[in-house]
PDB file of N, CA and C in Angstrom:
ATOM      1  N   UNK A   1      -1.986 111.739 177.530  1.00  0.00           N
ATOM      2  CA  UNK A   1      -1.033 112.772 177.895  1.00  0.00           C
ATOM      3  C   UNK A   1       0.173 112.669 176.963  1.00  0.00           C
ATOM      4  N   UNK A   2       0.477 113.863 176.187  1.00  0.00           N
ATOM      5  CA  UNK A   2       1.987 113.737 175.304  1.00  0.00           C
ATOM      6  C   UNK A   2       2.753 113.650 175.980  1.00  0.00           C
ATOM      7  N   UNK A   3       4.021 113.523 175.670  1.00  0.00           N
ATOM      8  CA  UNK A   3       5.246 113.498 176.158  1.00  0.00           C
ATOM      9  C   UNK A   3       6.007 114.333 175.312  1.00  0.00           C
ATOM     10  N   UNK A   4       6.370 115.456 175.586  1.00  0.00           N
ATOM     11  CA  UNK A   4       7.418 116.295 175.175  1.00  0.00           C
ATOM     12  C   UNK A   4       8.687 116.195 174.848  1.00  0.00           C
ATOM     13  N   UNK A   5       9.301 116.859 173.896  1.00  0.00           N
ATOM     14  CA  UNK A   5      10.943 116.569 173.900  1.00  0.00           C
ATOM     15  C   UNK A   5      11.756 117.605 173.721  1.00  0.00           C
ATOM     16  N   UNK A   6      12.955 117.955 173.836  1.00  0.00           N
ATOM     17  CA  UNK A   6      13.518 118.922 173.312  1.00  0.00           C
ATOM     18  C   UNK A   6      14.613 118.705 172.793  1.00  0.00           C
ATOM     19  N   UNK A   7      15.508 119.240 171.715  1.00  0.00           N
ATOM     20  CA  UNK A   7      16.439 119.039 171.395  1.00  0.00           C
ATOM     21  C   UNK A   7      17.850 118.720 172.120  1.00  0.00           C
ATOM     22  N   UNK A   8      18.310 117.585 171.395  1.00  0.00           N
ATOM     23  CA  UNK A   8      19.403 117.201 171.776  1.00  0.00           C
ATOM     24  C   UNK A   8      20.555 117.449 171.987  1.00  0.00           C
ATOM     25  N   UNK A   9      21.183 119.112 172.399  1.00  0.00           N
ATOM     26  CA  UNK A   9      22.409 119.910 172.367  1.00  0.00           C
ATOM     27  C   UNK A   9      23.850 118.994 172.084  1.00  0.00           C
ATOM     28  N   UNK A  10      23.671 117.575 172.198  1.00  0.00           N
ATOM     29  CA  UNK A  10      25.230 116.693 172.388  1.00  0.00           C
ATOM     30  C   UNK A  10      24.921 115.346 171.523  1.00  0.00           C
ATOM     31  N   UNK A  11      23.803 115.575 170.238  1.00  0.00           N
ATOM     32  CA  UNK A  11      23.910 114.911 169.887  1.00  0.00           C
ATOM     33  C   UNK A  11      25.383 114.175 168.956  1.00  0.00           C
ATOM     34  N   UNK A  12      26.242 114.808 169.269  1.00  0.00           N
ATOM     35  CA  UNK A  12      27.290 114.253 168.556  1.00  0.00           C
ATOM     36  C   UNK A  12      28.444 112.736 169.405  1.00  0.00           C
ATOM     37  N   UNK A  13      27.025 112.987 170.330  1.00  0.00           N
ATOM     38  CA  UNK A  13      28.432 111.526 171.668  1.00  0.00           C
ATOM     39  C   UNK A  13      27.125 110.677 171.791  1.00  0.00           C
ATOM     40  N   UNK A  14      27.762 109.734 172.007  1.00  0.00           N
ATOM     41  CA  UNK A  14      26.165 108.886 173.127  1.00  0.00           C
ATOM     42  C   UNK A  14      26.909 109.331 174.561  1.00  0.00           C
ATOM     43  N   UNK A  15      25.970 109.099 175.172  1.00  0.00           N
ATOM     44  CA  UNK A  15      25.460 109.510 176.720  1.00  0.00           C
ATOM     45  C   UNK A  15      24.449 108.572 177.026  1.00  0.00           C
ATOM     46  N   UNK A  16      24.369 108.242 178.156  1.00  0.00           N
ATOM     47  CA  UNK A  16      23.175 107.644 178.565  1.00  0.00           C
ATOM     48  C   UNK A  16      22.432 108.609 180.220  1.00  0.00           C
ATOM     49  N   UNK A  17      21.070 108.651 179.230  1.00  0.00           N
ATOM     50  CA  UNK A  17      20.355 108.821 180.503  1.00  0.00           C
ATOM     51  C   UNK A  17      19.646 107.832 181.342  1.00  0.00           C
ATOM     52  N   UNK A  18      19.447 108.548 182.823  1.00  0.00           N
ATOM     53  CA  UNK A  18      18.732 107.692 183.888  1.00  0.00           C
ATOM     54  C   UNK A  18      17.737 108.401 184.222  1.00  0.00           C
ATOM     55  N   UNK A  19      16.359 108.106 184.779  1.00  0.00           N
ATOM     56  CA  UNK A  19      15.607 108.899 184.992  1.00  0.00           C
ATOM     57  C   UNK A  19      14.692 107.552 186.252  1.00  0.00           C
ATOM     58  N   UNK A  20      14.484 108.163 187.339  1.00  0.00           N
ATOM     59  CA  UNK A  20      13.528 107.433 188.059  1.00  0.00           C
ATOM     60  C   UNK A  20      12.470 108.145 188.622  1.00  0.00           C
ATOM     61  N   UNK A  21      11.331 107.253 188.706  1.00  0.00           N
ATOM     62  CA  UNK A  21      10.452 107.754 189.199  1.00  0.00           C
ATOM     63  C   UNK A  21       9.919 107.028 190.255  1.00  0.00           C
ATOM     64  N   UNK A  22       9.780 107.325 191.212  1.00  0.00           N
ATOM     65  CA  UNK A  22       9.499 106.671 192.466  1.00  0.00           C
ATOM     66  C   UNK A  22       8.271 106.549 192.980  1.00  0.00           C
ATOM     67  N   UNK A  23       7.153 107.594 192.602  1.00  0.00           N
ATOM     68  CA  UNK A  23       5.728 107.751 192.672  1.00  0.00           C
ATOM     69  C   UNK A  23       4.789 106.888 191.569  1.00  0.00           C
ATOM     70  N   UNK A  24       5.283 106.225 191.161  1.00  0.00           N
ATOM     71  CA  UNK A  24       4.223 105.893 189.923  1.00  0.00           C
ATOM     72  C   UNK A  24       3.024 104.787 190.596  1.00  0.00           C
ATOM     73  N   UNK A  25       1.401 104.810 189.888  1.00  0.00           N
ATOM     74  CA  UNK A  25       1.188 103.961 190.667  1.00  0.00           C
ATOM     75  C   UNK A  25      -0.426 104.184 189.433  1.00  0.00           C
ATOM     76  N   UNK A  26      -1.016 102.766 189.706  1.00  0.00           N
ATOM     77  CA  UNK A  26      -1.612 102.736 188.201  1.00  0.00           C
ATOM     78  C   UNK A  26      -3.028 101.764 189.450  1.00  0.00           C
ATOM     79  N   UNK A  27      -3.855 100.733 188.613  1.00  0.00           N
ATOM     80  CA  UNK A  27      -4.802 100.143 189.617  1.00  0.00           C
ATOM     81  C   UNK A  27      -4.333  98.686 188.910  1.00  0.00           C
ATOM     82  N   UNK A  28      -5.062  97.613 189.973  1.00  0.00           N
ATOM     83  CA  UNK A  28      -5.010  96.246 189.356  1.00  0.00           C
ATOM     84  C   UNK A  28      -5.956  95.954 188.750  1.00  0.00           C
ATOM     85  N   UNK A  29      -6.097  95.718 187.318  1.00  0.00           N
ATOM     86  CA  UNK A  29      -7.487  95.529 186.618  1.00  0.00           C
ATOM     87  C   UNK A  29      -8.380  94.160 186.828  1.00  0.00           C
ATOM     88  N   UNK A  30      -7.981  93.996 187.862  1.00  0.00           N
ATOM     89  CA  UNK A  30      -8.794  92.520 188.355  1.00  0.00           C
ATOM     90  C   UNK A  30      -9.177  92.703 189.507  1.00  0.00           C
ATOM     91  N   UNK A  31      -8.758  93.838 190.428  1.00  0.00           N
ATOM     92  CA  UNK A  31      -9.135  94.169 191.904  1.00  0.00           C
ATOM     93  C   UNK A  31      -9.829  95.230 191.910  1.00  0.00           C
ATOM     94  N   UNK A  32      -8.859  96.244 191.528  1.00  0.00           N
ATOM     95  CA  UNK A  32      -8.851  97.751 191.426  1.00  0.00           C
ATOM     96  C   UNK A  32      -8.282  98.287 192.445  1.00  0.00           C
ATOM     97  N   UNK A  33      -7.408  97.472 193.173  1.00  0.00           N
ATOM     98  CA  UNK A  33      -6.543  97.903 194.268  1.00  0.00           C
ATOM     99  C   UNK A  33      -5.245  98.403 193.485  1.00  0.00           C
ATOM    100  N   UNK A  34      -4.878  99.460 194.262  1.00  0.00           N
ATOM    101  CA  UNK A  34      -3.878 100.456 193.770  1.00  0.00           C
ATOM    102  C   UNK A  34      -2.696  99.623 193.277  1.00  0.00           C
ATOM    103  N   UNK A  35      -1.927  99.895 192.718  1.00  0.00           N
ATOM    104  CA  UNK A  35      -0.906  99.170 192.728  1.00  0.00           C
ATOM    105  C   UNK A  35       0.856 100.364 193.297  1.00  0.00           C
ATOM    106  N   UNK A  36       1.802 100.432 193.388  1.00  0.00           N
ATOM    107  CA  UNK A  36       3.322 101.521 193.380  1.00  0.00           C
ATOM    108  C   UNK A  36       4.145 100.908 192.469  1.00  0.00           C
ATOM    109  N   UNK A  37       5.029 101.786 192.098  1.00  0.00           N
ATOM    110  CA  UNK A  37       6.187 101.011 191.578  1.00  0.00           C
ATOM    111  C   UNK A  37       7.211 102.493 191.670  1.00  0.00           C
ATOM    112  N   UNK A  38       8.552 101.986 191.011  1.00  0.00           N
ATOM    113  CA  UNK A  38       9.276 102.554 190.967  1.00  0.00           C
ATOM    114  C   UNK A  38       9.648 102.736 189.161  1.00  0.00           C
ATOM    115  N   UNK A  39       9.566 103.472 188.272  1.00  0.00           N
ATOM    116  CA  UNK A  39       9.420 103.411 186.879  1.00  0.00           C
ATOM    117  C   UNK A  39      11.046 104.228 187.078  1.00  0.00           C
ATOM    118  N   UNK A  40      11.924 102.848 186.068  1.00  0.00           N
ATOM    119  CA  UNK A  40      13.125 103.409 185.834  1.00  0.00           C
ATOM    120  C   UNK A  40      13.388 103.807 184.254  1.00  0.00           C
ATOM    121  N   UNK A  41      13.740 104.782 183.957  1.00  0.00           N
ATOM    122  CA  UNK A  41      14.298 104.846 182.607  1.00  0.00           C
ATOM    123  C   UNK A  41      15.722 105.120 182.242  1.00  0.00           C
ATOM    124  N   UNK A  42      16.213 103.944 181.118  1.00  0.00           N
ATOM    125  CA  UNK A  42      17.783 104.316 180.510  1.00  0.00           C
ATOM    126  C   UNK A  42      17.885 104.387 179.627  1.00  0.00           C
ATOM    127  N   UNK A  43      18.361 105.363 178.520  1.00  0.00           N
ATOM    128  CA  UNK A  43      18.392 105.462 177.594  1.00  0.00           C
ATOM    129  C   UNK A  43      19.603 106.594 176.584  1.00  0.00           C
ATOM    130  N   UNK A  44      19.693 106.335 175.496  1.00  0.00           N
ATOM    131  CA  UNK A  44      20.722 106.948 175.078  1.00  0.00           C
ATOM    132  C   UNK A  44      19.917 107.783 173.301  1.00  0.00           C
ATOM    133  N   UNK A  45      20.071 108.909 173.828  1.00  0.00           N
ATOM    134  CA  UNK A  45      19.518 109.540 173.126  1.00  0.00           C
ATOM    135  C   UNK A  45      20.471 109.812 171.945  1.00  0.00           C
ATOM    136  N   UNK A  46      19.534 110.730 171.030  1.00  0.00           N
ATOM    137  CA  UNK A  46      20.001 110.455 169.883  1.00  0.00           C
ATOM    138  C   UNK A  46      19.548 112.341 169.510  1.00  0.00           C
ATOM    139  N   UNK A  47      18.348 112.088 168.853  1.00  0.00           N
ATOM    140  CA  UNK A  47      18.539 114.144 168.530  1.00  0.00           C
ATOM    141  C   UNK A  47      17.329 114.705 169.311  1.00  0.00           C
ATOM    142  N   UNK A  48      16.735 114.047 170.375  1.00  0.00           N
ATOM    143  CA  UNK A  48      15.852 114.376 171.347  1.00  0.00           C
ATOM    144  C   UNK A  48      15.922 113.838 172.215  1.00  0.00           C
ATOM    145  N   UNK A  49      15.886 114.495 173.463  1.00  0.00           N
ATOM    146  CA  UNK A  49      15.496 114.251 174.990  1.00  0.00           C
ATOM    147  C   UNK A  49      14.343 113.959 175.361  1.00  0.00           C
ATOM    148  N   UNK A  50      14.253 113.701 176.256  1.00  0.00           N
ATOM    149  CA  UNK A  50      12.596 114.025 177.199  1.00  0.00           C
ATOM    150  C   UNK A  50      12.577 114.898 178.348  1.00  0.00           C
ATOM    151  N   UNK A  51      11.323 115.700 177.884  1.00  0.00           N
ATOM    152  CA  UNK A  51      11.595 117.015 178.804  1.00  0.00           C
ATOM    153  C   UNK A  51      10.669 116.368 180.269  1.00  0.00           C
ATOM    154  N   UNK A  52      11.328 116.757 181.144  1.00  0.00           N
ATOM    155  CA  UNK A  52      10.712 115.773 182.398  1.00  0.00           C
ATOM    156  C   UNK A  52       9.291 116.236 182.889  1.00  0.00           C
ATOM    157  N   UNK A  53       9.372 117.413 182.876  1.00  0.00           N
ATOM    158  CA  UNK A  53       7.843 117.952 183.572  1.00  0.00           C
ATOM    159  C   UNK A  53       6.804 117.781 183.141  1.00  0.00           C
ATOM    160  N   UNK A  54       6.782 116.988 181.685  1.00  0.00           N
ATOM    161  CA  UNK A  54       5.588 116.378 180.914  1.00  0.00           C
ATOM    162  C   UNK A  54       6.276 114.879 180.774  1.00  0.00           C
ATOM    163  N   UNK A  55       7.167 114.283 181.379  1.00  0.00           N
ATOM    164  CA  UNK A  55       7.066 112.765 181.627  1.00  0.00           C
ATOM    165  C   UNK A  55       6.486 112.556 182.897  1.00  0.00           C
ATOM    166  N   UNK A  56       6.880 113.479 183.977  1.00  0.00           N
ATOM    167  CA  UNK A  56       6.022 113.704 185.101  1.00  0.00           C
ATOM    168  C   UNK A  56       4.465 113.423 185.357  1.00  0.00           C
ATOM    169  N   UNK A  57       4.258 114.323 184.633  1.00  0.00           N
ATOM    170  CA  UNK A  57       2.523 114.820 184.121  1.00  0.00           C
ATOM    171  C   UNK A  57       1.778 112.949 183.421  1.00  0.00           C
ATOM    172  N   UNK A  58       2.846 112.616 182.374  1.00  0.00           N
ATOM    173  CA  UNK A  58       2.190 111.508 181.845  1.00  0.00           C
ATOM    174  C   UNK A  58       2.559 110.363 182.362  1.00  0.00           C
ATOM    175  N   UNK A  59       3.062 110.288 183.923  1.00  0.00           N
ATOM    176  CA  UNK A  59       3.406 109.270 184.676  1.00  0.00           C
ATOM    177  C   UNK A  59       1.944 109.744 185.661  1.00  0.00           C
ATOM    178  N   UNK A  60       1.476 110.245 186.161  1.00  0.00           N
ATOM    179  CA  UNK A  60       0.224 110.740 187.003  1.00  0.00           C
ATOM    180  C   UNK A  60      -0.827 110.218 186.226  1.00  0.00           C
ATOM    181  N   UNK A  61      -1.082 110.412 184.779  1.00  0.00           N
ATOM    182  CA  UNK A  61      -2.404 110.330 183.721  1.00  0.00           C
ATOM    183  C   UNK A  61      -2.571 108.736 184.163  1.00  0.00           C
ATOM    184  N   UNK A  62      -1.431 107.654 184.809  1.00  0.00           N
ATOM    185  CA  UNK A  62      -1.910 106.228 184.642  1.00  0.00           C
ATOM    186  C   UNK A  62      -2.661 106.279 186.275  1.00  0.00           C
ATOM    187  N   UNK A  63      -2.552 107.009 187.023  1.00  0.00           N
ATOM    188  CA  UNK A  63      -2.848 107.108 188.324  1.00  0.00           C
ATOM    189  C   UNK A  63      -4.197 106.146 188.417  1.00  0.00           C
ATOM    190  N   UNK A  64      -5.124 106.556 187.654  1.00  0.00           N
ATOM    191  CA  UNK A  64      -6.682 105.382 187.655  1.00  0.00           C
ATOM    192  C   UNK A  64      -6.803 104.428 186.706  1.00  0.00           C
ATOM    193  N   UNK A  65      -5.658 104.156 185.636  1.00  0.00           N
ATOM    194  CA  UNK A  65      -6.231 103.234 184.649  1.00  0.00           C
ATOM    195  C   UNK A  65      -5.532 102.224 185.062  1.00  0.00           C
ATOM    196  N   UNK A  66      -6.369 101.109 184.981  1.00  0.00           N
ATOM    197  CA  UNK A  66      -6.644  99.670 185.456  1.00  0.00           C
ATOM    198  C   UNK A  66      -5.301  98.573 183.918  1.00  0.00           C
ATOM    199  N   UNK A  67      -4.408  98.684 184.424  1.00  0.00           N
ATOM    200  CA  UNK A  67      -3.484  97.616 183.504  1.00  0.00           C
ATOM    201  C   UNK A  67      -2.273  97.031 184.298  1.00  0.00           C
ATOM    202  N   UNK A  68      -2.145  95.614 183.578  1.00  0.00           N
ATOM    203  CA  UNK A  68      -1.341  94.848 183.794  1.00  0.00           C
ATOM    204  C   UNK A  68      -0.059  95.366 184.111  1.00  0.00           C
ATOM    205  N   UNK A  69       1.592  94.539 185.077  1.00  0.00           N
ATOM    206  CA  UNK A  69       2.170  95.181 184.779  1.00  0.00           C
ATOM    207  C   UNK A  69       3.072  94.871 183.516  1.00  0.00           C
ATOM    208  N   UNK A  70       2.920  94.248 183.050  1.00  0.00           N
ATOM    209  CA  UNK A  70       3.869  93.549 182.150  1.00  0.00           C
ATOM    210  C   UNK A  70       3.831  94.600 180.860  1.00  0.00           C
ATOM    211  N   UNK A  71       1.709  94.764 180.753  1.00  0.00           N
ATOM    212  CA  UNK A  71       1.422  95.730 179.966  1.00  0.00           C
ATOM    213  C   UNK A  71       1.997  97.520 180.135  1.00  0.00           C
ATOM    214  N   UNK A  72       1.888  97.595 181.197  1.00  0.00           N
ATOM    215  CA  UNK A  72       2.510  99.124 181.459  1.00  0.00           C
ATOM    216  C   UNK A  72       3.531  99.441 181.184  1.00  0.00           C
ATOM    217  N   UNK A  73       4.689  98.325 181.274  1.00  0.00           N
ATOM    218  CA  UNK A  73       5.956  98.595 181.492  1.00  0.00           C
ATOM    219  C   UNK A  73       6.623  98.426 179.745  1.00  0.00           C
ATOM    220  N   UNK A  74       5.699  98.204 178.951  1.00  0.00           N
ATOM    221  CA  UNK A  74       5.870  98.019 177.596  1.00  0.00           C
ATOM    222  C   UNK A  74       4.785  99.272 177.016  1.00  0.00           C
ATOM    223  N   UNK A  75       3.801  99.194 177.228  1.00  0.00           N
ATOM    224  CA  UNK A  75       3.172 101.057 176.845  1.00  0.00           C
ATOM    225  C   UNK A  75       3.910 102.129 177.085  1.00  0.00           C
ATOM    226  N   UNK A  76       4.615 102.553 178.625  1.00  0.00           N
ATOM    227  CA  UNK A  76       5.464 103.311 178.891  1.00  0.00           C
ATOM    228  C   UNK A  76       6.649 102.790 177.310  1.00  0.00           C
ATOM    229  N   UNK A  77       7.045 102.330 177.262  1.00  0.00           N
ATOM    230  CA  UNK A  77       8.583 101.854 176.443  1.00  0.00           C
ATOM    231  C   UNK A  77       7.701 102.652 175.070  1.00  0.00           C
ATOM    232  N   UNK A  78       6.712 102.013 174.382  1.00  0.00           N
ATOM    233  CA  UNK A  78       6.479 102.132 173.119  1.00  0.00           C
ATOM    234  C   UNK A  78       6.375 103.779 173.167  1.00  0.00           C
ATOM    235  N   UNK A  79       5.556 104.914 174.083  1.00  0.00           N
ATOM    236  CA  UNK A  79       5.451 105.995 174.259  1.00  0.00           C
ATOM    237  C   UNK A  79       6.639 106.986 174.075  1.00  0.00           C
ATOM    238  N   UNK A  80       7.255 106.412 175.246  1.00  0.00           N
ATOM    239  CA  UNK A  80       8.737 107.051 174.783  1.00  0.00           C
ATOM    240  C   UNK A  80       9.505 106.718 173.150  1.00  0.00           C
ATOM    241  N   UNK A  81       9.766 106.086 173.143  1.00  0.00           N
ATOM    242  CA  UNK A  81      10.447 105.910 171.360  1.00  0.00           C
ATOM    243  C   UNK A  81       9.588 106.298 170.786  1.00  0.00           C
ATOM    244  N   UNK A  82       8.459 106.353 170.887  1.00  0.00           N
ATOM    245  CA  UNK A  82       7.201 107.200 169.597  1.00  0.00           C
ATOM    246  C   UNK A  82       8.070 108.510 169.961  1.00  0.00           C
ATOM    247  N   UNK A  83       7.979 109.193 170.974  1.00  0.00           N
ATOM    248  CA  UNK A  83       8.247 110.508 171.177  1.00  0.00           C
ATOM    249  C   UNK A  83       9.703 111.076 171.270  1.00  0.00           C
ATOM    250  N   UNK A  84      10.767 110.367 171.250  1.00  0.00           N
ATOM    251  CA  UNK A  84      12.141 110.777 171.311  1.00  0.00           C
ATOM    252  C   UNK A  84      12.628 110.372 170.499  1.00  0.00           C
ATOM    253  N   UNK A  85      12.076 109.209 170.110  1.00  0.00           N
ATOM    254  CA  UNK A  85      12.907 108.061 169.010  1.00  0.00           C
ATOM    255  C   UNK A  85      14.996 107.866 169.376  1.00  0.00           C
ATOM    256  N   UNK A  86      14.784 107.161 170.261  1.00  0.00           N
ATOM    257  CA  UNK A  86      16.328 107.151 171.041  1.00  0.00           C
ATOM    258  C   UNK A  86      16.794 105.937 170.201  1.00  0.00           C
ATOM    259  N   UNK A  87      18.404 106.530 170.298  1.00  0.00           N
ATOM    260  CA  UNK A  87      19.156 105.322 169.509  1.00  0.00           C
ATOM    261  C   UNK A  87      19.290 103.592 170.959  1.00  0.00           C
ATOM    262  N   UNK A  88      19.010 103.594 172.356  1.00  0.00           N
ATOM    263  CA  UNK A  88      18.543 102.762 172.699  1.00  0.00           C
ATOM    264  C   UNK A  88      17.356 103.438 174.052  1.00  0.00           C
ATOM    265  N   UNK A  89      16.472 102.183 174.712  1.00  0.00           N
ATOM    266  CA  UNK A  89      15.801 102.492 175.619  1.00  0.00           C
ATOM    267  C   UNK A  89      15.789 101.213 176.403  1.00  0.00           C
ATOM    268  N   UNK A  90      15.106 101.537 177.633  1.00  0.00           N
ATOM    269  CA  UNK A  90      15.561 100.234 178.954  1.00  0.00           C
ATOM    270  C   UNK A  90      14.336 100.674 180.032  1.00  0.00           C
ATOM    271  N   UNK A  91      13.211 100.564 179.679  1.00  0.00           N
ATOM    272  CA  UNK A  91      12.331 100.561 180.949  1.00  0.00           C
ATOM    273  C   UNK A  91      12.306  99.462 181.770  1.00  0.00           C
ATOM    274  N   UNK A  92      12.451  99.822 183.437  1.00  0.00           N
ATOM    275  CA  UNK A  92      12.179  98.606 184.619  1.00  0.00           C
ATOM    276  C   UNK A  92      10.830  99.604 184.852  1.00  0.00           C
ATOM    277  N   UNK A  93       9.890  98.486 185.381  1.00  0.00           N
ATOM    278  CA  UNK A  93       9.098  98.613 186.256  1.00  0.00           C
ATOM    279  C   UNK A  93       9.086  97.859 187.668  1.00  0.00           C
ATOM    280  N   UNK A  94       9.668  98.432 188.537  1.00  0.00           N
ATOM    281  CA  UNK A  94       9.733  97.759 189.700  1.00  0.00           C
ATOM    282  C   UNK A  94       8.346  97.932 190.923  1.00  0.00           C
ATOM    283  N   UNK A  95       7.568  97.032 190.661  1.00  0.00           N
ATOM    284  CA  UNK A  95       6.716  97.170 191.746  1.00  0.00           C
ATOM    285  C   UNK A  95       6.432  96.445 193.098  1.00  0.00           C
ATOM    286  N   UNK A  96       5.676  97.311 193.595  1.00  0.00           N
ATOM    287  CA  UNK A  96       5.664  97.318 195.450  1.00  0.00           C
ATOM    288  C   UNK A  96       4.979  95.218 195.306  1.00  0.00           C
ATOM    289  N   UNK A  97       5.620  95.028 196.898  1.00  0.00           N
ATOM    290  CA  UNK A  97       4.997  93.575 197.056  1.00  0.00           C
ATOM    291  C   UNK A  97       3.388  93.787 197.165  1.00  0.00           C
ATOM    292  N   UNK A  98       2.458  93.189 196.916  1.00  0.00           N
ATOM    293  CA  UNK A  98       1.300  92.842 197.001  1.00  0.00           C
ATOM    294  C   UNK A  98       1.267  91.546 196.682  1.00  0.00           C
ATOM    295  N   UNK A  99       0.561  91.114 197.915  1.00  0.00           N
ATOM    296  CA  UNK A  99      -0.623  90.035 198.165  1.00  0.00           C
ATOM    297  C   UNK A  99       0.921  88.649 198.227  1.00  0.00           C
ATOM    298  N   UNK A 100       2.199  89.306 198.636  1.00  0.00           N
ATOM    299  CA  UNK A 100       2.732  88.617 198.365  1.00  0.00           C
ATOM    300  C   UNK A 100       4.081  88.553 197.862  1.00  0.00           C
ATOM    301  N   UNK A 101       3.803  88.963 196.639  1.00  0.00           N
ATOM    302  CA  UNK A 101       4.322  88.585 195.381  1.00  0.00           C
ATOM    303  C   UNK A 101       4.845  90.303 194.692  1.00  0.00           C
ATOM    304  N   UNK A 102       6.485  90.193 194.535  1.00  0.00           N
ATOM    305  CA  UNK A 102       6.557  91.403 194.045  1.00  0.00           C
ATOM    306  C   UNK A 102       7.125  91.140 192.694  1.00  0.00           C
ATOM    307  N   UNK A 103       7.091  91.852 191.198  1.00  0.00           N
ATOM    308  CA  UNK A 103       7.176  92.318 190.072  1.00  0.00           C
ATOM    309  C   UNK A 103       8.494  93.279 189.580  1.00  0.00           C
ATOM    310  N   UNK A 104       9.068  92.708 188.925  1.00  0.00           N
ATOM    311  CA  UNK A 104      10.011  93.577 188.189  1.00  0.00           C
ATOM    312  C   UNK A 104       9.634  93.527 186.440  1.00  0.00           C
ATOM    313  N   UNK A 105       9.212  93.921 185.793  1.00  0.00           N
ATOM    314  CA  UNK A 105       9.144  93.797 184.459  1.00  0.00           C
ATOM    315  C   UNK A 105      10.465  95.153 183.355  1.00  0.00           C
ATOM    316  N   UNK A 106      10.868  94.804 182.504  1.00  0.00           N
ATOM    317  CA  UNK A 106      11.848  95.147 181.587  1.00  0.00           C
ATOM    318  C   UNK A 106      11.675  95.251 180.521  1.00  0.00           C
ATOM    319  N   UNK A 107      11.165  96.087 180.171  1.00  0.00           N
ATOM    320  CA  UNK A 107      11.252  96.547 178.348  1.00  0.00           C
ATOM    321  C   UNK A 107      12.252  97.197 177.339  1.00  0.00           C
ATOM    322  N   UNK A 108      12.412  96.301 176.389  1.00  0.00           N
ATOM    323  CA  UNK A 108      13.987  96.801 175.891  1.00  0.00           C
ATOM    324  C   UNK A 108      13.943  97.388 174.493  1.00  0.00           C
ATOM    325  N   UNK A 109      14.375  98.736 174.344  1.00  0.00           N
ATOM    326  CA  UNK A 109      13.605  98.993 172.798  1.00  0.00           C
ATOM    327  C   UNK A 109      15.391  99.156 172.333  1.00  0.00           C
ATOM    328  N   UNK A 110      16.024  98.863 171.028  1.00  0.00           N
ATOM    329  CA  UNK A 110      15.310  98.140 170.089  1.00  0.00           C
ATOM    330  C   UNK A 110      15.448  96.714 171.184  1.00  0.00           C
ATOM    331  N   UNK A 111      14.142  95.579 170.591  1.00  0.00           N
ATOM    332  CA  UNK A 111      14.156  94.182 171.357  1.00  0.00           C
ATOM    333  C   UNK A 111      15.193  93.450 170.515  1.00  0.00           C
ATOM    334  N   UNK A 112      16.166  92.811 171.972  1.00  0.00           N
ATOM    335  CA  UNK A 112      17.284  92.097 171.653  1.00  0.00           C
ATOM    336  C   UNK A 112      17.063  90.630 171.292  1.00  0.00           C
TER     337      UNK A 112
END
């Protein structure tokens, strides 16, 4: 699924955006039990946005594929900067407790 962008009307300031998503939810590739999370994004754009109704769309496309979260939460990161190329980015993946044990993972583009 692409991810869309549109031009940056203010590229002349930084700004930072927030964007959450509260539905996200992918499988465990060792169970195949569902997994939730909460997919946060921050970022400070530069001469493109992300248009949401196709970050939407390509937050659903992980709905059946079976990955790690450590891995997701760094695919999501690399996707976005392929597609906006932001002067910074800040994905959390915050996911639901299972079996226990709950997950926060953090991807930081550029890596500090």
């Amino acid at each position: 699924m692409q991810i869309e962008t549109i031009a940056n009307k203010n590229a002349d300031r930084d700004y930072v955006v927030n964007i959450e998503f509260p539905e996200f939810t992918c499988v465990c590739p060792k169970t195949g039990l569902p997994d939730f999370a909460t997919i946060k994004i921050e970022y400070i754009p530069d001469k493109l946005i992300v248009e949401l109704k196709s970050l939407k769309m390509y937050f659903i496309s992980y709905r059946n594929v079976g990955t790690f979260h450590e891995d997701v939460a760094n695919k999501i990161l690399d996707d976005l900067v392929a597609a906006c190329k932001p002067k910074k980015m800040k994905i959390i993946g915050e996911f639901n407790v299972r079996g226990g044990i709950k997950t926060s993972v953090t991807a930081l583009y550029p890596t500090t």
